[in-house]
Protein backbone atom coordinates (compact mmCIF):
# COMPACT_ATOMS: atom_id res chain seq x y z
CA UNK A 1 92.36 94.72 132.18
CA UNK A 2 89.95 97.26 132.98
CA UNK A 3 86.26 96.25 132.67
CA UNK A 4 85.33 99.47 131.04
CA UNK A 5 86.91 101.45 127.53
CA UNK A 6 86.33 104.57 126.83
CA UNK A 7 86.31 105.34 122.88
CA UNK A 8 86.08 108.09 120.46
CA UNK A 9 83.22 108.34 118.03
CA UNK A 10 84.03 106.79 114.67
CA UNK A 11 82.57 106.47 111.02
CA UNK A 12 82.55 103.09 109.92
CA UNK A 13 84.97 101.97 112.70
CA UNK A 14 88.23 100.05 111.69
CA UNK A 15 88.12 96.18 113.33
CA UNK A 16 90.21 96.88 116.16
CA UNK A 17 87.31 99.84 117.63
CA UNK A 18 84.86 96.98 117.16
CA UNK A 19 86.98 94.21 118.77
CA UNK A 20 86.27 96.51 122.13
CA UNK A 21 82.49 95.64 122.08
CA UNK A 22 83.57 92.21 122.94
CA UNK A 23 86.18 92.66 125.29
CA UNK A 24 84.65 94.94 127.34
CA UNK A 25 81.66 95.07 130.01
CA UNK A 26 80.83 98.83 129.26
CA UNK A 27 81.67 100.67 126.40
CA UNK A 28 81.55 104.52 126.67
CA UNK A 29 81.82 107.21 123.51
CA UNK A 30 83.27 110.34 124.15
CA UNK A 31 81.39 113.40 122.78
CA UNK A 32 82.96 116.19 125.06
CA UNK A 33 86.22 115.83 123.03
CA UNK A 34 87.46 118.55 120.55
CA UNK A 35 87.05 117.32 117.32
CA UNK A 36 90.07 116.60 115.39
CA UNK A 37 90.98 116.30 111.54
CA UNK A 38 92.21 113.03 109.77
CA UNK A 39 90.92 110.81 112.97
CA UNK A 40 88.47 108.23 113.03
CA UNK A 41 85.81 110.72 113.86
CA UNK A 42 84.85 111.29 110.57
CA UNK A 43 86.84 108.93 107.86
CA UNK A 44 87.11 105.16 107.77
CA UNK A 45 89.56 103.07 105.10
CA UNK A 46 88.16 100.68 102.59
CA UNK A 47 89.88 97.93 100.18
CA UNK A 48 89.83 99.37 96.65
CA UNK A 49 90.84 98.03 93.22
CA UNK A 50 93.67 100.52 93.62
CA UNK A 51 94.38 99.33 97.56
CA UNK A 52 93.69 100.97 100.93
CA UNK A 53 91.30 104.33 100.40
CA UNK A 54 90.26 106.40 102.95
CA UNK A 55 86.59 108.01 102.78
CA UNK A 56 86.20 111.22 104.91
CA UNK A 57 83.14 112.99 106.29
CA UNK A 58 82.84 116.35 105.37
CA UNK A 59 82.37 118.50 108.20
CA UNK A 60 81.87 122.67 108.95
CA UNK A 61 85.12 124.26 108.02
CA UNK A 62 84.42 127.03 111.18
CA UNK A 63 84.01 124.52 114.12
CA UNK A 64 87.50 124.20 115.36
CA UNK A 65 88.06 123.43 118.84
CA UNK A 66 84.21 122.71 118.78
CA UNK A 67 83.20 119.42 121.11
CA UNK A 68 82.63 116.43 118.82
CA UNK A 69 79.06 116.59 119.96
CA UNK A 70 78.52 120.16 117.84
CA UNK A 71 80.30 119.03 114.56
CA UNK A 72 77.99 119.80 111.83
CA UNK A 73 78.22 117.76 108.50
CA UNK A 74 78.69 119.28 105.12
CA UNK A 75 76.88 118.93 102.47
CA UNK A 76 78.42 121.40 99.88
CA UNK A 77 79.54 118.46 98.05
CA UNK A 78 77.64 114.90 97.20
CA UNK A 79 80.13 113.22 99.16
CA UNK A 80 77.22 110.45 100.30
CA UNK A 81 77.04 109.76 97.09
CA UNK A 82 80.50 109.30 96.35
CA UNK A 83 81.08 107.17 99.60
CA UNK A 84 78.67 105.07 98.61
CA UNK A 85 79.98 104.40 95.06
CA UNK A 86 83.29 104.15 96.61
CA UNK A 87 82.02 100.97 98.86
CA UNK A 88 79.79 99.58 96.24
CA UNK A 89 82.63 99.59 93.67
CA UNK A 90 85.09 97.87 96.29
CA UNK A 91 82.69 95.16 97.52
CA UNK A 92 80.21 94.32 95.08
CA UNK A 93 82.15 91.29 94.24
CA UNK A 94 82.82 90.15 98.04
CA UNK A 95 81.10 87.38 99.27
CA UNK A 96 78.33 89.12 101.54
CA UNK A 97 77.95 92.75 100.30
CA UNK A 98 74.37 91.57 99.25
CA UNK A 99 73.21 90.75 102.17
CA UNK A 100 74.23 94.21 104.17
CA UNK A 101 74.16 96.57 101.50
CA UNK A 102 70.12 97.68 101.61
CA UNK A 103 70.59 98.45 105.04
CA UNK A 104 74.05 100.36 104.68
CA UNK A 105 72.86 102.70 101.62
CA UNK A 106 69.71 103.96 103.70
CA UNK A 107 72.41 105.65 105.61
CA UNK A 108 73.39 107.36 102.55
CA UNK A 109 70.05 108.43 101.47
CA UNK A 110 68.91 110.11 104.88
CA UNK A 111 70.61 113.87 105.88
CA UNK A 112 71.80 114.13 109.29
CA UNK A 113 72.95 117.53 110.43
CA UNK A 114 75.29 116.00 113.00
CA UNK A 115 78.26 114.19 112.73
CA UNK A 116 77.81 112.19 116.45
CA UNK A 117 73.92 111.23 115.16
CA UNK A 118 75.03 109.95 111.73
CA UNK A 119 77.93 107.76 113.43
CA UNK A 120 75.83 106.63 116.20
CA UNK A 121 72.83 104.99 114.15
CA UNK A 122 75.63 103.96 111.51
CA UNK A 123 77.22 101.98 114.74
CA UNK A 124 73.97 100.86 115.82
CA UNK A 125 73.46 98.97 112.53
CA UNK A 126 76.93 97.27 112.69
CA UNK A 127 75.69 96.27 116.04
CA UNK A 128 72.58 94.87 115.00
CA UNK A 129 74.74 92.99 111.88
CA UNK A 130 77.37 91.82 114.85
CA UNK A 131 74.34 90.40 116.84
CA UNK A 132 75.65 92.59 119.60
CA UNK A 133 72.64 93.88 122.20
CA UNK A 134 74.63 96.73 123.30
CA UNK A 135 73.22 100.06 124.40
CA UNK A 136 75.76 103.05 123.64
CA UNK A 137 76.50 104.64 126.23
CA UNK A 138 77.83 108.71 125.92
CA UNK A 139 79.90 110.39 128.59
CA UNK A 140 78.51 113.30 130.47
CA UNK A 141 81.78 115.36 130.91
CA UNK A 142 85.07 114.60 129.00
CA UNK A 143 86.98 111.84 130.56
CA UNK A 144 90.24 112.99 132.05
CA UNK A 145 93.01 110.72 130.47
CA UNK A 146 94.45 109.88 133.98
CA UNK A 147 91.29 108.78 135.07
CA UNK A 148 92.08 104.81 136.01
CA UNK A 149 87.96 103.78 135.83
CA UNK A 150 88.14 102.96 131.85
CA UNK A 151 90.71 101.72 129.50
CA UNK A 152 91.46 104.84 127.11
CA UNK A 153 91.65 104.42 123.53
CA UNK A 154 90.62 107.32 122.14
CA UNK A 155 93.63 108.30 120.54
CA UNK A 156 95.10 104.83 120.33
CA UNK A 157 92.97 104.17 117.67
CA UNK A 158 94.14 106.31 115.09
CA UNK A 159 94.55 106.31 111.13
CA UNK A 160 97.53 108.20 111.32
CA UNK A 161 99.42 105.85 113.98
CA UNK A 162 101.00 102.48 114.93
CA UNK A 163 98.12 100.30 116.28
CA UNK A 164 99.15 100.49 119.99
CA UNK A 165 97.03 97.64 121.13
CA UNK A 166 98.63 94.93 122.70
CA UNK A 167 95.18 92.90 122.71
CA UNK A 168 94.09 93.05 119.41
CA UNK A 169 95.65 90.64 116.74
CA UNK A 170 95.37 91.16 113.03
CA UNK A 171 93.45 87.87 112.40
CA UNK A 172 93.65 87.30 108.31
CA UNK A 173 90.84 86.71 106.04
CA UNK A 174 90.55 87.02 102.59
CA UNK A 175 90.11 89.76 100.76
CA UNK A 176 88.38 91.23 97.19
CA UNK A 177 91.60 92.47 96.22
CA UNK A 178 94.12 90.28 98.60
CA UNK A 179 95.53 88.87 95.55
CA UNK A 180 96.57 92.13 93.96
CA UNK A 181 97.86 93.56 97.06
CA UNK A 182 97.93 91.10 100.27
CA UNK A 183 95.58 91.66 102.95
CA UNK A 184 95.60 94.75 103.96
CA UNK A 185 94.87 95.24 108.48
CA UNK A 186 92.42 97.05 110.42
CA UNK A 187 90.31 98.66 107.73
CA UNK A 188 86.90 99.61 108.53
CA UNK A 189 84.50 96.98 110.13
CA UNK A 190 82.55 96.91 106.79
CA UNK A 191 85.38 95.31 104.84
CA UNK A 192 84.82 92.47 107.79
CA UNK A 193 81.71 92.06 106.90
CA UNK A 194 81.26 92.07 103.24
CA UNK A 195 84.03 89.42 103.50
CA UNK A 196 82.51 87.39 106.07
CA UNK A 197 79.50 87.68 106.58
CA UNK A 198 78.16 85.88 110.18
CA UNK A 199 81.60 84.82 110.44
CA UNK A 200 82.44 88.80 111.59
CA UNK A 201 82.17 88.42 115.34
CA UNK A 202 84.17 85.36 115.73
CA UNK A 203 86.76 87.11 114.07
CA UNK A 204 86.25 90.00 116.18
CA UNK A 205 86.37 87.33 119.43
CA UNK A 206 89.97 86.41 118.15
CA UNK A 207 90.91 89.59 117.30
């Protein structure tokens, strides 16, 4: 296995994304990427009372084929406040959404005009509730996908496909709503948490 990954950024990260941190000697973001719709990038799935939902970031309808690093947010809509309600109302019954949720709503208060800064202190905080001393590290030019240095998953990871991960095993823990549904894989790290609390990262080690 290679002893570097290269990743794309991601809002509120799914388990698998976060499994890397662990696995890995150096973790690299790309931000010289194109952005693309219905990725990680900017949307992250939660465990409802009505099952798997999937929050997206609003971003500027004319930045097509604009680098990840230049996606502007939108704000036309309240959708902060509507995330946040989203996750409240799914995990305000879970075991440890007390204990992370002050931290996660200031997220939700403060206005970032870039998509790459919001995700990046977001992911810093899940680092800091992982107990994970890792420095992010950005790439300075995008990463050719032939390039043999770093493991690529930057499209591996992907809402829209098959997990195509041969390392990463989806290690079962209970759920809010596990008993209306089953338990539901690879949502975002947050669902982790709520559920388990300082048990996360040994999850993630097994993972």
């Amino acid at each position: 296995m290679a002893k570097a990954i290269v990743l794309t950024t991601a809002y509120l990260a799914p388990v698998q994304y976060y499994s890397k941190f662990l696995k890995y000697d150096k973790v690299l973001i790309e931000v010289h990427d194109h952005f693309t719709k219905q990725t990680y990038r900017n949307r992250c799935k939660i465990y409802a009372a009505n099952g798997v939902l999937q929050l997206s970031v609003p971003v500027k309808k004319d930045q097509t084929k604009t680098k990840i690093c230049d996606i502007k947010i939108d704000y036309d809509t309240n959708w902060r406040k509507v995330h946040w309600k989203s996750i409240e109302s799914a995990y305000k019954a879970s075991p440890f959404f007390d204990y992370y949720a002050d931290d996660l709503k200031l997220f939700f208060n403060k206005k970032y005009n870039f998509l790459i800064d919001f995700n990046t202190e977001l992911q810093y905080q899940i680092l800091s509730f992982l107990d994970l001393n890792i420095s992010i590290e950005f790439t300075s030019s995008y990463i050719d996908k032939y390039n043999k240095d770093y493991e690529d998953f930057r499209e591996k990871i992907h809402p829209k496909k098959e997990i195509e991960d041969k390392d990463f095993l989806k290690h079962e823990y209970i759920q809010v709503f596990i008993d209306r549904y089953g338990f539901q894989p690879n949502l975002s790290i947050i669902d982790l948490l709520f559920n388990e609390g300082p048990h996360t990262r040994n999850i993630l080690k097994i993972s």
